[in-house]
Protein backbone atom coordinates (compact mmCIF):
# COMPACT_ATOMS: atom_id res chain seq x y z
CA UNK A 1 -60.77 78.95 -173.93
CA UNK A 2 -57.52 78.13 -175.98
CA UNK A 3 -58.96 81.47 -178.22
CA UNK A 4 -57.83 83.24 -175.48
CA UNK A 5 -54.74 80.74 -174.49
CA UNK A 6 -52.98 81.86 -177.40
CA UNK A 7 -54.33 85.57 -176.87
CA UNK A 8 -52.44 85.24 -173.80
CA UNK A 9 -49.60 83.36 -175.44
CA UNK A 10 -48.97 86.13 -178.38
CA UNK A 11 -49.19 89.00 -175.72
CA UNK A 12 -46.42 87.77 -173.46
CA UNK A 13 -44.38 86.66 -176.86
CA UNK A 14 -44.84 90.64 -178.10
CA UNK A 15 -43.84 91.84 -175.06
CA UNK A 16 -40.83 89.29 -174.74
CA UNK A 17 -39.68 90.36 -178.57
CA UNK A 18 -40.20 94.16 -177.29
CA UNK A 19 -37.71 93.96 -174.14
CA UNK A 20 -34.99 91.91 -176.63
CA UNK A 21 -35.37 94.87 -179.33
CA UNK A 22 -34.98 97.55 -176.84
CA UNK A 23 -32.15 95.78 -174.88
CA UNK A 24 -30.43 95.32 -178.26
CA UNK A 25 -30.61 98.68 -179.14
CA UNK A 26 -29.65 99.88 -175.44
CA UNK A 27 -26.76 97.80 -175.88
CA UNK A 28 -25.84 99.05 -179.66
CA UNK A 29 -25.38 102.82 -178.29
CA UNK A 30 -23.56 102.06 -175.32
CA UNK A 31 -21.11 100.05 -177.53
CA UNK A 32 -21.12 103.03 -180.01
CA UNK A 33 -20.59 105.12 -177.38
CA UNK A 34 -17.89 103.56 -176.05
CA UNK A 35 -16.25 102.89 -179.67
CA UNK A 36 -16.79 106.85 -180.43
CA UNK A 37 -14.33 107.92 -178.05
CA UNK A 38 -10.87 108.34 -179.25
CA UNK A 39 -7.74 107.96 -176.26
CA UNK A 40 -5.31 111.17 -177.44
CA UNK A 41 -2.75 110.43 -174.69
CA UNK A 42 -1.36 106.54 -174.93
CA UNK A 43 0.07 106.53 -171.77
CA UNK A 44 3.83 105.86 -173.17
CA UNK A 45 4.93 108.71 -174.40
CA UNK A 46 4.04 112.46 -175.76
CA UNK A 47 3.30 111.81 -179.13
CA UNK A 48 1.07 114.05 -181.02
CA UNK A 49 1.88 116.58 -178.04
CA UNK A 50 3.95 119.45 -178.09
CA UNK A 51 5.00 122.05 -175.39
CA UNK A 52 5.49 125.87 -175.05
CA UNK A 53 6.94 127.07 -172.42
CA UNK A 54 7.48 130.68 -171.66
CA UNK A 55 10.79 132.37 -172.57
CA UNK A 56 11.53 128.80 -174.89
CA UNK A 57 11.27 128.30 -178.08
CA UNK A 58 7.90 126.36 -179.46
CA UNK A 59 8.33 122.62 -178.81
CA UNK A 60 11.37 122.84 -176.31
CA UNK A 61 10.59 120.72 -173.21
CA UNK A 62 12.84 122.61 -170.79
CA UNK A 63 13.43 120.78 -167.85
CA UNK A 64 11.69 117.84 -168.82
CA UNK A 65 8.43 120.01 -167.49
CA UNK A 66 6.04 117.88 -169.32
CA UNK A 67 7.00 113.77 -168.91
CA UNK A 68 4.97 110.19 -168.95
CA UNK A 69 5.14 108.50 -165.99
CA UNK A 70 3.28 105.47 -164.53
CA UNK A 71 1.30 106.14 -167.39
CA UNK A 72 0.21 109.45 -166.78
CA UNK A 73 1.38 112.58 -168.35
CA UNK A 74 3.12 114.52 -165.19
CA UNK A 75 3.67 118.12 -165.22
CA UNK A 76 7.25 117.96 -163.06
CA UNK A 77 9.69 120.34 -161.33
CA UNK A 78 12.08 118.03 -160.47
CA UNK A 79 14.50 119.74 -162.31
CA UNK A 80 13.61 123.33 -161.11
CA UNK A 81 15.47 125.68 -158.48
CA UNK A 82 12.61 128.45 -159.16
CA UNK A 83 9.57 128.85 -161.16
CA UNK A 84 11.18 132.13 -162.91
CA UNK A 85 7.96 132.80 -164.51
CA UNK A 86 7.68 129.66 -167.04
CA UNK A 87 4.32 129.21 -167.61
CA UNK A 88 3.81 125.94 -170.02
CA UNK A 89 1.45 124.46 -171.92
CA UNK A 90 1.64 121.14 -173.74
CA UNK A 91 -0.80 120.87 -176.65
CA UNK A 92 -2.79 118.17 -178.53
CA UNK A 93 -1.19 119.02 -182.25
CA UNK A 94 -2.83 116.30 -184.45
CA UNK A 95 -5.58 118.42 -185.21
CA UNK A 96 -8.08 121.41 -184.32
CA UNK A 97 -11.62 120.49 -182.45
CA UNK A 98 -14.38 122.26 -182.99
CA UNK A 99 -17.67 120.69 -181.55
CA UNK A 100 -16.48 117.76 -178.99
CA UNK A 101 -16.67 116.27 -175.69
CA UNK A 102 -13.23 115.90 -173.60
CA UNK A 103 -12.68 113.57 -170.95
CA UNK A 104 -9.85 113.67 -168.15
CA UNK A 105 -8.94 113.21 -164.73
CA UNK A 106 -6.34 115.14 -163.19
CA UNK A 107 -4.41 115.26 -159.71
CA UNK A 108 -2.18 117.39 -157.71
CA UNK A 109 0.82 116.28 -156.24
CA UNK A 110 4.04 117.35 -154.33
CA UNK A 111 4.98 120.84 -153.42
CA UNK A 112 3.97 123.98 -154.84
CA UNK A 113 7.30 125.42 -156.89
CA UNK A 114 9.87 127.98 -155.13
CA UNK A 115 9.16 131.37 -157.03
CA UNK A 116 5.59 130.21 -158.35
CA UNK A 117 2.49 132.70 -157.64
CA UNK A 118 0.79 132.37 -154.77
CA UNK A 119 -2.51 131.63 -157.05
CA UNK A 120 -0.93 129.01 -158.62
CA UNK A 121 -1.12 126.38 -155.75
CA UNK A 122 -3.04 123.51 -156.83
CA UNK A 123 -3.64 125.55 -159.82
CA UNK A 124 -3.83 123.77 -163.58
CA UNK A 125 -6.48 124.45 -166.42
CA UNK A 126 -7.31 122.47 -169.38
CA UNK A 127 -7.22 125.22 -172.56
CA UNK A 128 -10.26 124.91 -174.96
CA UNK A 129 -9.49 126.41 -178.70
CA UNK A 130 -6.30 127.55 -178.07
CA UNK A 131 -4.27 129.26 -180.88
CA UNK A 132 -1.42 127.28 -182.67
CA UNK A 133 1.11 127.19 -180.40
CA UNK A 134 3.70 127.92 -183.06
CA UNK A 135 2.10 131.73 -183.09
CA UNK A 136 2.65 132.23 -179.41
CA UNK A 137 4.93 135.11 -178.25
CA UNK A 138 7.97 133.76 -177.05
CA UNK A 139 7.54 135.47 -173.59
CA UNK A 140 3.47 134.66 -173.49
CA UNK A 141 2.23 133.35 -170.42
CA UNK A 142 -1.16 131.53 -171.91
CA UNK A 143 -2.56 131.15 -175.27
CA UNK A 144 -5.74 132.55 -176.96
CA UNK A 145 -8.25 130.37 -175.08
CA UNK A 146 -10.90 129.79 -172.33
CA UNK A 147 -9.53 127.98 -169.74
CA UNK A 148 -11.33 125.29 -167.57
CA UNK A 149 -9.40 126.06 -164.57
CA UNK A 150 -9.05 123.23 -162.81
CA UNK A 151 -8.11 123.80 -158.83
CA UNK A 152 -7.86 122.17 -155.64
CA UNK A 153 -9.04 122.51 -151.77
CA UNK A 154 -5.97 123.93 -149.28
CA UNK A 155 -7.87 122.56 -146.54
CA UNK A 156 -9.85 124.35 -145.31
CA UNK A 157 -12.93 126.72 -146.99
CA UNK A 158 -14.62 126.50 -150.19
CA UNK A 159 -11.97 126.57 -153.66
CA UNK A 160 -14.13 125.09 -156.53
CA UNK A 161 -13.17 123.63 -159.70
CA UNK A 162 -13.90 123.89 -163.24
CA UNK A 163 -14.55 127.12 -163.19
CA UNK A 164 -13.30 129.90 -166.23
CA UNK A 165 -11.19 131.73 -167.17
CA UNK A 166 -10.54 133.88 -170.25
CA UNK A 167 -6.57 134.68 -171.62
CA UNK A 168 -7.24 136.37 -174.42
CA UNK A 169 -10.92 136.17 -174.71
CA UNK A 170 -14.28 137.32 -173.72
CA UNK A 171 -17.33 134.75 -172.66
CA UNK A 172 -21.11 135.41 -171.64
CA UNK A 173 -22.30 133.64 -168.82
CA UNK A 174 -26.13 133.68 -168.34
CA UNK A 175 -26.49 135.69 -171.37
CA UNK A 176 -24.24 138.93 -170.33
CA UNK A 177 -20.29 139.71 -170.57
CA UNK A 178 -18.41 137.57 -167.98
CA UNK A 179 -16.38 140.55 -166.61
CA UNK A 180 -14.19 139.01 -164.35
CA UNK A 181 -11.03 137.42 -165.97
CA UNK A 182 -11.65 133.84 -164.02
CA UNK A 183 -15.39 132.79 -163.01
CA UNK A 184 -16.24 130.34 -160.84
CA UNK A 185 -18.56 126.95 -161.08
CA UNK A 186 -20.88 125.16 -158.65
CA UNK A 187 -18.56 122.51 -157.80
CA UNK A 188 -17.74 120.97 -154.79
CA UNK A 189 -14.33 121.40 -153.18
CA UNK A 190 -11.49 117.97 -153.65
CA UNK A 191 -9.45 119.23 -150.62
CA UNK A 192 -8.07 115.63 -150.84
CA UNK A 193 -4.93 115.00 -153.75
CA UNK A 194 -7.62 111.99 -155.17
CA UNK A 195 -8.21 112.18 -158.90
CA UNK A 196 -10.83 114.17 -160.15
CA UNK A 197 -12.81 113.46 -163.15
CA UNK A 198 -13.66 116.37 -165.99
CA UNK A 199 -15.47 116.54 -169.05
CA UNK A 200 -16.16 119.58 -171.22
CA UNK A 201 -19.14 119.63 -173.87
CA UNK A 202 -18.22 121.96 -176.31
CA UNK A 203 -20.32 122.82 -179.35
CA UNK A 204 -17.70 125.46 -181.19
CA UNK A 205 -18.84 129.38 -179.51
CA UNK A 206 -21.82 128.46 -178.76
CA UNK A 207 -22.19 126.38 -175.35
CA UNK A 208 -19.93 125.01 -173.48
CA UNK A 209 -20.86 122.76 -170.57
CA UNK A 210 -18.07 122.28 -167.85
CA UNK A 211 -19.22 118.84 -165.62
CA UNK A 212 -17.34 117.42 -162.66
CA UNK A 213 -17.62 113.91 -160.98
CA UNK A 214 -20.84 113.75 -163.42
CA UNK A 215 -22.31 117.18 -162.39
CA UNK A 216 -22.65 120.13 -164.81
CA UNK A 217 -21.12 122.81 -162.82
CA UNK A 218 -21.05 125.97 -165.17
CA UNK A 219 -21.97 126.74 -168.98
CA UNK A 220 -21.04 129.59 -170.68
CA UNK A 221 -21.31 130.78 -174.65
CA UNK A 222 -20.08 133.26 -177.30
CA UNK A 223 -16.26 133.06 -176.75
CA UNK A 224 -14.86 135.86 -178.32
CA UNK A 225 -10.62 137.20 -178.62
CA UNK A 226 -11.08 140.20 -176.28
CA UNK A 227 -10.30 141.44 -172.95
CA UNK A 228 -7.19 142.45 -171.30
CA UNK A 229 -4.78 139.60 -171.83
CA UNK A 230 -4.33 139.75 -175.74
CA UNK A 231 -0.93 139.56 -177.33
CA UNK A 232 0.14 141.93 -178.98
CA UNK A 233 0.01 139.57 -182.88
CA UNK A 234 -3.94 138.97 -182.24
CA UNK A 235 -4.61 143.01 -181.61
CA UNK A 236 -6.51 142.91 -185.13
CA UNK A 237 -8.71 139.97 -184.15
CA UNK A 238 -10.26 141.17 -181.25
CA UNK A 239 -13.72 140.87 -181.59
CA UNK A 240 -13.87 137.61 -183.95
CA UNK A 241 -15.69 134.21 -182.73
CA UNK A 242 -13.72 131.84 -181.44
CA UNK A 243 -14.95 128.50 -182.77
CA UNK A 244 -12.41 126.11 -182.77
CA UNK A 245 -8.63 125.46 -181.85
CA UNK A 246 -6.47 123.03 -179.85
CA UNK A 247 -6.95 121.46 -176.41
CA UNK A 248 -3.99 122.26 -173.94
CA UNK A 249 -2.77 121.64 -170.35
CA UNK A 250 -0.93 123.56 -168.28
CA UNK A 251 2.21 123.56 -165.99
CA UNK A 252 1.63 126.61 -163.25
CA UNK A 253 4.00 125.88 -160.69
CA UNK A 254 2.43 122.67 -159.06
CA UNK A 255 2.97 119.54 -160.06
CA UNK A 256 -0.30 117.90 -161.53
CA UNK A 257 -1.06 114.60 -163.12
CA UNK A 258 -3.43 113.91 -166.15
CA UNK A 259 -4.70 110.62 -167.47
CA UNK A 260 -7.54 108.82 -169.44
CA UNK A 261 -7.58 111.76 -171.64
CA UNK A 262 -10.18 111.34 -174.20
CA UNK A 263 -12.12 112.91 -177.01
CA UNK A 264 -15.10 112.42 -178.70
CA UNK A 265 -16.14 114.03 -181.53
CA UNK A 266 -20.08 116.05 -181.36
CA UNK A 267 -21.65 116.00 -184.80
C-alpha cells in the first residue's frame, strides 16, 4: 500500500514539475518576444525619419506634410490649397531591413485633398525595400518598392486592404507574374475611420506575408525592379532581386495616421 502511495505521490510531483517547466518556458518566449521588438517611431518627434516629397528636394518637409501629433505620426494638409501632384514618402533612415516583421496601425482622417486623384481617397501604403531616398528623381512619384497598399471602405461595397502594389517592381503571386500594377488581398473592408492593425512578414525576395487584424490576407515572392513604373536612373537594374531596402509611408492626398510602429528583426 504506501509502495504505491508514493507511486502515486512521484507521478503527480512529475507531472507538477512538467506544467512549471513548460509554463516557464511559455513565459521565457513571450517575454523574448516581446523584448525582440524594436519601437522605430517614439511618438515625439521624426527622428531617424526623413521625407521626399515630389518636386522637393530629399529631406524637405514641405508644408509640414509629415508631423507628430498626439503621438502619432500624421500625414497633414493643413497647409495645402491643392494636392499639385506631391506625392511623399517619409522613410525609416537608420538602416536597411532585409528579413523582418513590421508592425503598425494606421487610420484615415479628414477630407480627401483638393486636386488629389480620385484613387487616392483613403489611399496610403506602407513601402517594403524601398531605394535610398537620396537616389529618388526629384519629380518621382514612389520609390523602387512593393507597396502594402493600405485602403479604406467609402461606404458602401467591398475596398480591401493590404493588398500590392508594385512601383518599380515585378512580384509573383501563386507562383506566376503578378501582371496587374496593384493586386488585391482577402481582407475584409474597415468602412469605419477605426484603426487598423498591419503586420508584414518579410523574409528578403522570397515571401512576404501581408496579415490584417491577425489574418494573413495575401503572400507574394520574387520581387524583382521591373515593370512599367521604373525611373529612368534604375533602367540598368531591371531584372535584379530585390532583397532588402527601407520601410516607407506615404502621403497620397488623405490625411492618415500611423502609430505603434514596430520592427522585429527575422533571423
Amino acid at each position: 500500500m504506501k509502495k504505491q502511495i508514493r507511486s502515486i505521490f512521484y507521478f503527480l510531483f512529475s507531472i507538477f514539475a512538467i506544467l512549471i517547466f513548460v509554463n516557464f518556458v511559455s513565459e521565457k518566449k513571450a517575454k523574448d518576444f516581446q523584448e525582440n521588438w524594436e519601437t522605430i517611431f517614439n511618438g515625439k518627434d521624426l527622428s531617424g525619419w526623413d521625407m521626399k516629397i515630389r518636386y522637393h528636394s530629399y529631406g524637405e518637409n514641405y508644408n509640414n506634410t509629415f508631423k507628430v501629433e498626439n503621438g502619432n505620426l500624421k500625414v497633414s494638409y493643413e497647409n495645402y490649397d491643392s494636392f499639385e501632384n506631391k506625392f511623399g514618402h517619409i522613410f525609416y533612415t537608420k538602416r536597411k531591413f532585409k528579413n523582418y516583421h513590421l508592425s503598425l496601425e494606421y487610420k484615415f482622417s479628414g477630407n480627401h485633398l483638393k486636386g488629389a486623384p480620385g484613387w487616392s481617397v483613403k489611399n496610403s501604403g506602407i513601402m517594403l525595400h524601398c531605394q535610398d531616398p537620396s537616389t529618388m528623381l526629384i519629380d518621382q512619384e514612389f520609390p523602387v518598392s512593393a507597396e502594402v497598399q493600405l485602403l479604406g471602405g467609402l461606404g458602401e461595397g467591398q475596398r480591401t486592404t493590404a493588398n500590392v502594389c508594385s512601383p518599380g517592381t515585378d512580384v509573383d503571386i501563386n507562383q506566376k507574374l503578378a501582371k496587374k500594377h496593384c493586386n488585391n488581398s482577402a481582407s475584409k473592408t474597415f468602412h469605419k475611420d477605426n484603426w487598423v492593425k498591419v503586420e508584414v512578414v518579410v523574409n528578403s525576395n522570397k515571401i512576404i506575408k501581408h496579415i490584417v487584424e491577425g489574418d494573413t490576407v495575401l503572400t507574394y515572392t520574387n520581387i524583382e525592379i521591373g515593370g512599367d513604373r521604373v525611373p529612368s536612373n534604375y533602367i540598368a537594374k531591371i531584372g535584379e532581386s530585390l532583397g532588402e531596402g527601407y520601410i516607407s509611408l506615404q502621403s497620397e492626398g488623405h490625411p492618415v495616421e500611423f502609430r505603434n510602429i514596430k520592427v522585429k528583426e527575422i533571423r
